[in-house]
PDB file of N, CA and C in Angstrom:
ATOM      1  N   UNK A   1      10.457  -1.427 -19.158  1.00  0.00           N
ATOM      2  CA  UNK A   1      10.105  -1.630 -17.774  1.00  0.00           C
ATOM      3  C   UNK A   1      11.371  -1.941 -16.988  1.00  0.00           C
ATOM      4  N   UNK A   2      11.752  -0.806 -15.828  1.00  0.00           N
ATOM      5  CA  UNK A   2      12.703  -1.839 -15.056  1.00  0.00           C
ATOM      6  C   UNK A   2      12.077  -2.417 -13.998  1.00  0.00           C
ATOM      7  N   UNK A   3      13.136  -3.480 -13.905  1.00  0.00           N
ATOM      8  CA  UNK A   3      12.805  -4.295 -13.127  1.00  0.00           C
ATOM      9  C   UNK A   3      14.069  -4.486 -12.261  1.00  0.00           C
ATOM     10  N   UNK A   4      13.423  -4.410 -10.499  1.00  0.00           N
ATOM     11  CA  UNK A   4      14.371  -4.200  -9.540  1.00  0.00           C
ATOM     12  C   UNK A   4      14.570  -5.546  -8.674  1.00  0.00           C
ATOM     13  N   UNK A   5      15.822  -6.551  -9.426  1.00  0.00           N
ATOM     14  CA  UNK A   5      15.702  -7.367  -9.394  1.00  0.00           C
ATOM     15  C   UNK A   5      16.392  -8.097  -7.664  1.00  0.00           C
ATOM     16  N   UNK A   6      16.594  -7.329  -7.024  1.00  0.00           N
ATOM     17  CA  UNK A   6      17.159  -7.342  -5.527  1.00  0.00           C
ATOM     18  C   UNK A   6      15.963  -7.322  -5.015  1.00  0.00           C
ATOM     19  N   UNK A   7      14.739  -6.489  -4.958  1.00  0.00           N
ATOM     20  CA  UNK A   7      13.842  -6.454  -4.338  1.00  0.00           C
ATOM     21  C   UNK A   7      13.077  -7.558  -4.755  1.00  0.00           C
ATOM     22  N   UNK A   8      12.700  -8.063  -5.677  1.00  0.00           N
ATOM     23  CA  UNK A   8      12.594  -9.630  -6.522  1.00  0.00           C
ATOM     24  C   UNK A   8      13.405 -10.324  -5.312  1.00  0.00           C
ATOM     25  N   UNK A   9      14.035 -10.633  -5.543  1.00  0.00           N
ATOM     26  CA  UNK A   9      14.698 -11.760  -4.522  1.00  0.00           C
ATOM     27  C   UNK A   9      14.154 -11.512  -3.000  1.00  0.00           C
ATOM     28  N   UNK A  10      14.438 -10.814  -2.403  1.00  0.00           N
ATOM     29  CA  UNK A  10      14.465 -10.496  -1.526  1.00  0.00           C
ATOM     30  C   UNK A  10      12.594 -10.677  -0.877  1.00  0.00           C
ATOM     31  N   UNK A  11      11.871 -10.020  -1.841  1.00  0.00           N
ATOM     32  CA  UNK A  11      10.243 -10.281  -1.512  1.00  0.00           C
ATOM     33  C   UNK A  11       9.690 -11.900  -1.942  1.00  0.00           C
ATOM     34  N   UNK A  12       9.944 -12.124  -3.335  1.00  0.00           N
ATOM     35  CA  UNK A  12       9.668 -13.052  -3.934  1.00  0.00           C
ATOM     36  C   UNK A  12       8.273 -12.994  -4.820  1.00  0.00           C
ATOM     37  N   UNK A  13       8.099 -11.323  -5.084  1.00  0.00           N
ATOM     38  CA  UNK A  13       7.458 -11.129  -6.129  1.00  0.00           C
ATOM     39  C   UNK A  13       7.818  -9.488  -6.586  1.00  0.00           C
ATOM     40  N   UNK A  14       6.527  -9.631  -7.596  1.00  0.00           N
ATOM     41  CA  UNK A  14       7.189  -8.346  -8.324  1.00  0.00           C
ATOM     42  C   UNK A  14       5.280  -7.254  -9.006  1.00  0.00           C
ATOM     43  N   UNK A  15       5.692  -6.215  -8.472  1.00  0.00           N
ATOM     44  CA  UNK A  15       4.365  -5.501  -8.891  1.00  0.00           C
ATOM     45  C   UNK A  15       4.354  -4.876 -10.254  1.00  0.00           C
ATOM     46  N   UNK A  16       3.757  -4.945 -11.265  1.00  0.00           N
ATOM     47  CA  UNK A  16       3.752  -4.675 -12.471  1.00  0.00           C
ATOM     48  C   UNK A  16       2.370  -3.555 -12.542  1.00  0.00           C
ATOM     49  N   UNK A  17       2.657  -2.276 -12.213  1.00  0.00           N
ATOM     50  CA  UNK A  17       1.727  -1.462 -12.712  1.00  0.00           C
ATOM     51  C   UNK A  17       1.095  -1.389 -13.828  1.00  0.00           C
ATOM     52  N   UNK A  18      -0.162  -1.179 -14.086  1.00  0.00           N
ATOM     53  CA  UNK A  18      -0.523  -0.794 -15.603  1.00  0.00           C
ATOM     54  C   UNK A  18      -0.938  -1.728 -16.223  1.00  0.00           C
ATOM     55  N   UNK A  19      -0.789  -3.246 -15.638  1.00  0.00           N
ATOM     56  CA  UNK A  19      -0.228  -4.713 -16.754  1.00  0.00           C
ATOM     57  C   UNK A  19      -1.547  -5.109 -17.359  1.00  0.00           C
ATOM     58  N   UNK A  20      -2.910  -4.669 -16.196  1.00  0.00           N
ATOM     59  CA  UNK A  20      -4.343  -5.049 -16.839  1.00  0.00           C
ATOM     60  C   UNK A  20      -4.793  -3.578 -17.638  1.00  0.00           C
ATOM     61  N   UNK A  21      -5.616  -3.428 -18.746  1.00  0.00           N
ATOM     62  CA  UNK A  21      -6.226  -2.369 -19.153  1.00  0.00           C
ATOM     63  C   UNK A  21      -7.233  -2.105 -18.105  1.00  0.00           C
ATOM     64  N   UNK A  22      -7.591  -0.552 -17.658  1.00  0.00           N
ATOM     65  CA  UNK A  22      -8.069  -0.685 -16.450  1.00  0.00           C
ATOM     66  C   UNK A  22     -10.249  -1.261 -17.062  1.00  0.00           C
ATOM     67  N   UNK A  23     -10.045  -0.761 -18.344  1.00  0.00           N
ATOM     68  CA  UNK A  23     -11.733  -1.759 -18.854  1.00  0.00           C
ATOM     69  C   UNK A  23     -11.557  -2.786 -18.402  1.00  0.00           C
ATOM     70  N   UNK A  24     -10.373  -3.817 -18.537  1.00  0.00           N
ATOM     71  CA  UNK A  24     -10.449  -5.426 -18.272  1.00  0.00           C
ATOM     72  C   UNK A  24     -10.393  -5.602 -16.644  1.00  0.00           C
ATOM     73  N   UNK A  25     -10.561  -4.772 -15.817  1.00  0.00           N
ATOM     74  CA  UNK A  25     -10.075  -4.350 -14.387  1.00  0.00           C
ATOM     75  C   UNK A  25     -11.355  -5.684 -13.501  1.00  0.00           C
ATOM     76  N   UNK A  26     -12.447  -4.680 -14.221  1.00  0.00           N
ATOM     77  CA  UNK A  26     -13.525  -6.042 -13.392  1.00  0.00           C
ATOM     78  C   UNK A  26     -13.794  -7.356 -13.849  1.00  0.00           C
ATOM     79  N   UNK A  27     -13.893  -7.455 -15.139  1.00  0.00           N
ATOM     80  CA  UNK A  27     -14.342  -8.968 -15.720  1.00  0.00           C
ATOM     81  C   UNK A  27     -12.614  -9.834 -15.100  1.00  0.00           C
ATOM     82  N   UNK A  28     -11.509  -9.379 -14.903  1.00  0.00           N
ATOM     83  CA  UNK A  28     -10.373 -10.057 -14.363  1.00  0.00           C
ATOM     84  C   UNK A  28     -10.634 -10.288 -12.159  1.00  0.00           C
ATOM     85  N   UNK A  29     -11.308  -9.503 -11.937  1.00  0.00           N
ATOM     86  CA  UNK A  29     -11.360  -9.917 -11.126  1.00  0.00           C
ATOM     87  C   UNK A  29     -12.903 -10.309 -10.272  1.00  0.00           C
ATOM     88  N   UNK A  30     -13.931 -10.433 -11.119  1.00  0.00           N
ATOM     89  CA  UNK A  30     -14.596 -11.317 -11.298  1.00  0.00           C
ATOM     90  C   UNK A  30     -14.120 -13.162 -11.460  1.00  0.00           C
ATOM     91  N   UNK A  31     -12.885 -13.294 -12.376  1.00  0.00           N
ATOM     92  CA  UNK A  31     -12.757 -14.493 -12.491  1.00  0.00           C
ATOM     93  C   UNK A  31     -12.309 -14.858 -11.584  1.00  0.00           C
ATOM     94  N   UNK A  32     -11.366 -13.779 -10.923  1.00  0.00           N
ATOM     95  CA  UNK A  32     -10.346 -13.949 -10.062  1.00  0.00           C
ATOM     96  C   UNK A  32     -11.534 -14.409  -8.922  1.00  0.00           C
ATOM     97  N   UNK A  33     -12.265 -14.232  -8.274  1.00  0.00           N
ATOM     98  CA  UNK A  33     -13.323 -14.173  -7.252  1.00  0.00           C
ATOM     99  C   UNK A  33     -13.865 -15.178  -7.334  1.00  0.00           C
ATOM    100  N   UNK A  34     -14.366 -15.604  -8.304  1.00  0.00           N
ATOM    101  CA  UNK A  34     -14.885 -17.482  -8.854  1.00  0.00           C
ATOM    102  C   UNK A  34     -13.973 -18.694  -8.582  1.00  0.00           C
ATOM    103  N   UNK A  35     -12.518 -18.175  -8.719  1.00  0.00           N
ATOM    104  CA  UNK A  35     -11.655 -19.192  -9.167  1.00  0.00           C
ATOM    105  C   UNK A  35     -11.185 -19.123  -7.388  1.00  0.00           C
ATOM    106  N   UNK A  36     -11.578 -18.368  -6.726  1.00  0.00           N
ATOM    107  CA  UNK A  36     -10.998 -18.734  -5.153  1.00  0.00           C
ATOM    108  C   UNK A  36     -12.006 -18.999  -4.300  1.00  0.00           C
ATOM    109  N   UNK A  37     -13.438 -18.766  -4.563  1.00  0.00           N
ATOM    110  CA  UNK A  37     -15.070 -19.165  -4.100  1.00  0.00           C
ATOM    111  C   UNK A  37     -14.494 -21.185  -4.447  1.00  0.00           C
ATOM    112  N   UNK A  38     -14.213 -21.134  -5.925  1.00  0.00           N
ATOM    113  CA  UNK A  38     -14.624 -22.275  -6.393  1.00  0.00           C
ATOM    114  C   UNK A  38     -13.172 -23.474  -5.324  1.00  0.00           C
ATOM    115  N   UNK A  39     -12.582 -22.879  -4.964  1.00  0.00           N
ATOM    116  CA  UNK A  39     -11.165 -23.154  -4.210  1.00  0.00           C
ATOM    117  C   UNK A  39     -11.212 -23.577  -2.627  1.00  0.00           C
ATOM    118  N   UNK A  40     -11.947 -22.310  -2.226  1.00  0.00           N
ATOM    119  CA  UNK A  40     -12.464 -22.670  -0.872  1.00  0.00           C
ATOM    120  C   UNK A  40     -13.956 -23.753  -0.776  1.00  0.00           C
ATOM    121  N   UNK A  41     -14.831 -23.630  -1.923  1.00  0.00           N
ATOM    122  CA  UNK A  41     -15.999 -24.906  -1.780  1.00  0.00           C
ATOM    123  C   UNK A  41     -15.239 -26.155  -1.689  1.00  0.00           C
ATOM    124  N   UNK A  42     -13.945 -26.674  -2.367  1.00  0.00           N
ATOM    125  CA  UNK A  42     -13.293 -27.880  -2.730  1.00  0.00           C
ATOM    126  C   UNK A  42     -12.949 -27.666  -0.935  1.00  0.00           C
ATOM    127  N   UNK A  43     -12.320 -26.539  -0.536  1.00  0.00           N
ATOM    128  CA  UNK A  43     -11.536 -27.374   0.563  1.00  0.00           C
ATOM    129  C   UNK A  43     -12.502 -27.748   1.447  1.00  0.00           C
ATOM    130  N   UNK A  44     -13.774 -26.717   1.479  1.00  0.00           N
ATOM    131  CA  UNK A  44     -14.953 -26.971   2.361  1.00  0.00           C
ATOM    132  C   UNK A  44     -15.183 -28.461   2.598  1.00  0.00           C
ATOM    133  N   UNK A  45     -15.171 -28.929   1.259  1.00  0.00           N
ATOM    134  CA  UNK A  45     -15.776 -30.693   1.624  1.00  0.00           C
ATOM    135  C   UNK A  45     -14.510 -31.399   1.854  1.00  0.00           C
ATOM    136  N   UNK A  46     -13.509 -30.985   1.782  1.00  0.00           N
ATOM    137  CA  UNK A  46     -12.363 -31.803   2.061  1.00  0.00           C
ATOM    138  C   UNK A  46     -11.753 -32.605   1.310  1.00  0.00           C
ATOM    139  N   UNK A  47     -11.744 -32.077  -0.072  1.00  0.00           N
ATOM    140  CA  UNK A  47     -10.871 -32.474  -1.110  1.00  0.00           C
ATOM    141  C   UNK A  47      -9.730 -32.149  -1.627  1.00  0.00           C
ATOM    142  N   UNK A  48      -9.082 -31.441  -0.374  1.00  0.00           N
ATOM    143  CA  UNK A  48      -7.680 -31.011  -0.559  1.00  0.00           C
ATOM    144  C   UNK A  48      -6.694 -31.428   0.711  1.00  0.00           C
ATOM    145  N   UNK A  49      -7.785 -32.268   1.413  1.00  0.00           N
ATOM    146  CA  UNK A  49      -7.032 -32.789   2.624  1.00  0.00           C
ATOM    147  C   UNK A  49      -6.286 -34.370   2.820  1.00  0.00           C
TER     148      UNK A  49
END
């Protein structure tokens, strides 16, 4: 893999094509969807304030 490490700096991230199997595509962002539902309920009541 290269990695274009100027554009790294410069953005402050980095896109990794390919990195999920595309089967694992939904159950990953399923969690992903829970874990920011479950993120915004916390701030809802104000436990991040």
């Amino acid at each position: 893999m290269k990695v274009d490490l100027e554009k790294f700096r410069d953005q402050g991230y980095l896109i990794v094509e390919n990195a999920v199997p595309p089967d694992q595509l939904q159950d990953l962002r399923l969690s992903v969807e829970l874990m920011v539902d479950g993120e915004k309920a916390r701030d809802a009541r104000g436990l991040w304030r």
